[in-house]
Protein backbone atom coordinates (compact mmCIF):
# COMPACT_ATOMS: atom_id res chain seq x y z
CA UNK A 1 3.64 -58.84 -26.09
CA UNK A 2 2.97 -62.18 -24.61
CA UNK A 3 6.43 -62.94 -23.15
CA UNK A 4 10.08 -62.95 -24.29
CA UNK A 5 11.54 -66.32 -24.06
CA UNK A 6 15.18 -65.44 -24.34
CA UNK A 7 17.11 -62.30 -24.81
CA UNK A 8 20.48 -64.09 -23.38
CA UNK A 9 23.88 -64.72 -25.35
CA UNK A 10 23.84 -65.10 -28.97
CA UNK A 11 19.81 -65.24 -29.35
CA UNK A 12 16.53 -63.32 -28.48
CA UNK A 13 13.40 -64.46 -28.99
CA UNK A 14 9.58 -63.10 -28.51
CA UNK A 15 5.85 -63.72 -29.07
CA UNK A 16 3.62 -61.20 -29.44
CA UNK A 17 -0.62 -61.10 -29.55
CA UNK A 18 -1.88 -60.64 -32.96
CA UNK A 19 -2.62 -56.95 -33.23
CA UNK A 20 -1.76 -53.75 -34.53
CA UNK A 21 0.79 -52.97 -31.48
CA UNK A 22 2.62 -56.17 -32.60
CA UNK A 23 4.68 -53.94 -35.19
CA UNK A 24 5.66 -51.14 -32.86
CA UNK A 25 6.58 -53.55 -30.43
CA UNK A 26 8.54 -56.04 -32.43
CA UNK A 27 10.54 -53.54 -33.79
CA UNK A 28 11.20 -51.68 -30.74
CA UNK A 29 12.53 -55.18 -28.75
CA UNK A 30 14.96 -55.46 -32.33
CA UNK A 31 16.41 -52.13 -31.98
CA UNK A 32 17.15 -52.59 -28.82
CA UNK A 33 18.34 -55.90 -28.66
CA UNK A 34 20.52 -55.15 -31.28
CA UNK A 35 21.89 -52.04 -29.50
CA UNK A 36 22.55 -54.58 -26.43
CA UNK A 37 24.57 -56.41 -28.56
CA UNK A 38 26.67 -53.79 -30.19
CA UNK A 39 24.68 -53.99 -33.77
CA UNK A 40 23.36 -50.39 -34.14
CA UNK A 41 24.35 -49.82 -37.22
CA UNK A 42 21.74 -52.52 -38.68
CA UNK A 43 18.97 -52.00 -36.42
CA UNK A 44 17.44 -49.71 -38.71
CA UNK A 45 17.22 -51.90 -41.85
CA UNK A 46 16.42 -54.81 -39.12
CA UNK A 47 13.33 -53.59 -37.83
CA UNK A 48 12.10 -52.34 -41.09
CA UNK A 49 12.10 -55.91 -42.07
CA UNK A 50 10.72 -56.88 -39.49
CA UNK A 51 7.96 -54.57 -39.96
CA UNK A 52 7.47 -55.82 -43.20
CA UNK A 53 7.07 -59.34 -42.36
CA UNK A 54 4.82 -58.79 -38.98
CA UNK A 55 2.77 -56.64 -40.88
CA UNK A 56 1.95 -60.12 -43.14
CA UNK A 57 1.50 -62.17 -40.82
CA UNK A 58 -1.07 -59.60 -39.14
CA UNK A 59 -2.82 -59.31 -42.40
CA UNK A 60 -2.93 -63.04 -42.66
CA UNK A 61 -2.79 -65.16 -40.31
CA UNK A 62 -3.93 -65.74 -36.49
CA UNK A 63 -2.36 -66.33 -33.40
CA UNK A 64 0.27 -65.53 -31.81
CA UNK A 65 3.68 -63.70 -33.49
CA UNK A 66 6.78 -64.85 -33.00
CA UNK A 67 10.19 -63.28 -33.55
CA UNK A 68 13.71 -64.30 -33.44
CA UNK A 69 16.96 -63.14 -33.22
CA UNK A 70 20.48 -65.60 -33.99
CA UNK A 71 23.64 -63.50 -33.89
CA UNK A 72 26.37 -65.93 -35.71
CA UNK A 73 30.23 -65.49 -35.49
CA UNK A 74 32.96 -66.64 -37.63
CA UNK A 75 34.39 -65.79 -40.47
CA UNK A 76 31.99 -64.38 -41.82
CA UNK A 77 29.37 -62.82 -38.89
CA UNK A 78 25.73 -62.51 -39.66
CA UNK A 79 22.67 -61.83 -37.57
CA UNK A 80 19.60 -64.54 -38.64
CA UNK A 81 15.70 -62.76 -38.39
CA UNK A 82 13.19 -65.10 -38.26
CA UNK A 83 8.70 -64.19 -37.69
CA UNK A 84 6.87 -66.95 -37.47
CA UNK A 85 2.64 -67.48 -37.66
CA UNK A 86 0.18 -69.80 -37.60
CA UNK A 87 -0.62 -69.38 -41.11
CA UNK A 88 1.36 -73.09 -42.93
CA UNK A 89 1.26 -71.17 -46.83
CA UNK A 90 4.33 -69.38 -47.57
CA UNK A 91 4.09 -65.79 -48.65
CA UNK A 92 4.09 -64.79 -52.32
CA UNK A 93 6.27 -62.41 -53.49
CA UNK A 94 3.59 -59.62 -55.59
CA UNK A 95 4.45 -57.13 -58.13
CA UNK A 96 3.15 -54.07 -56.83
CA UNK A 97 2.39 -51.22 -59.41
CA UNK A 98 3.22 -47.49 -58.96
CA UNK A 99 -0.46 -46.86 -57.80
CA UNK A 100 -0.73 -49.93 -54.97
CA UNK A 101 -0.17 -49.34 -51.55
CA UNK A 102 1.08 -52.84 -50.41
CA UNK A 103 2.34 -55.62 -52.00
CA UNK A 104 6.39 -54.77 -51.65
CA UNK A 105 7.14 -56.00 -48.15
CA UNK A 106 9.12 -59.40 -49.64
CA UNK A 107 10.62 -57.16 -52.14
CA UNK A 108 12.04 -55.20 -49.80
CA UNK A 109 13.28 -57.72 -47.60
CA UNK A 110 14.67 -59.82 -50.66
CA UNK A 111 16.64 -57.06 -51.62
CA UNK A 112 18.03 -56.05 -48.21
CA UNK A 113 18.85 -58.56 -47.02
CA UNK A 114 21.96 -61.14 -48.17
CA UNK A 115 19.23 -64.29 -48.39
CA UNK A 116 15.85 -65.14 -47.56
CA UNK A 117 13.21 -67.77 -47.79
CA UNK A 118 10.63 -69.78 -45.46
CA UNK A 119 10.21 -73.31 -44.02
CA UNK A 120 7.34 -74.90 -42.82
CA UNK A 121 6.95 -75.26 -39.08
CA UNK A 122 4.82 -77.01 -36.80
CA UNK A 123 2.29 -74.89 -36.23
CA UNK A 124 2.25 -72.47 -39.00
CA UNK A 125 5.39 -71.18 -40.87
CA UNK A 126 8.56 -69.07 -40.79
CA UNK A 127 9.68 -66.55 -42.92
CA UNK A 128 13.69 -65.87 -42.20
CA UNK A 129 16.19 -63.25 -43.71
CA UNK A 130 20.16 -62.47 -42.97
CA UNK A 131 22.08 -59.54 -42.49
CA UNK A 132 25.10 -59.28 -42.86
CA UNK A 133 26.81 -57.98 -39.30
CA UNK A 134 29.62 -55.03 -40.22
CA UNK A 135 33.09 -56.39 -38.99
């Protein structure tokens, strides 16, 4: 990990080096930020996602990692995810085939999570996804 820029309040946020730890890492800060906050009962589907997208930007991109936590109130409470990279093109969602070994990590993120989708950023992109936060 290269530092942790917030874990205060209603947001966490770290940047980790581009290598194979990165995963481990990243979703061992999410579990337990989200057990810090009370959130247990999504850390598991959390950090799998995270996992997922990591594990792109690892595969393609360079640079630095970064990840992001928003926990949101209100009526309706969610907690935001967000990785970001250096790399600017947005993923592509694949059709992976009973015999491939890859090519379902924005599956499963599109279908676990409530909404999804990336934005450009200035160095690179981000790829975000929302949970819904149990009331």
């Amino acid at each position: 990990m290269i530092g942790v820029l917030d874990t205060e309040g209603t947001s966490a946020e770290w940047t980790f080096h581009a290598d194979p730890g990165a995963v481990r890492s990243a979703r061992a800060v999410v579990r337990g930020q989200l057990r810090a906050w009370g959130l247990d009962e999504i850390g598991d589907v959390a950090a799998l996602l995270v996992s997922e997208l990591v594990t792109n930007a690892l595969r393609h991109a360079t640079g630095p990692i970064g990840v992001r936590l928003v926990r949101t109130g209100g009526a309706t409470p969610r907690l935001l995810v967000e990785v970001s990279d250096t790399l600017p093109d947005p993923p592509r969602e694949r059709t992976a085939d009973s015999e491939s070994e890859d090519g379902r990590g924005l599956q499963l993120v599109a279908h676990s999570s409530r909404r999804w989708g990336t934005r450009p950023a200035d160095t690179g992109k981000t790829v975000w996804f929302e949970l819904a936060v149990p009331g």
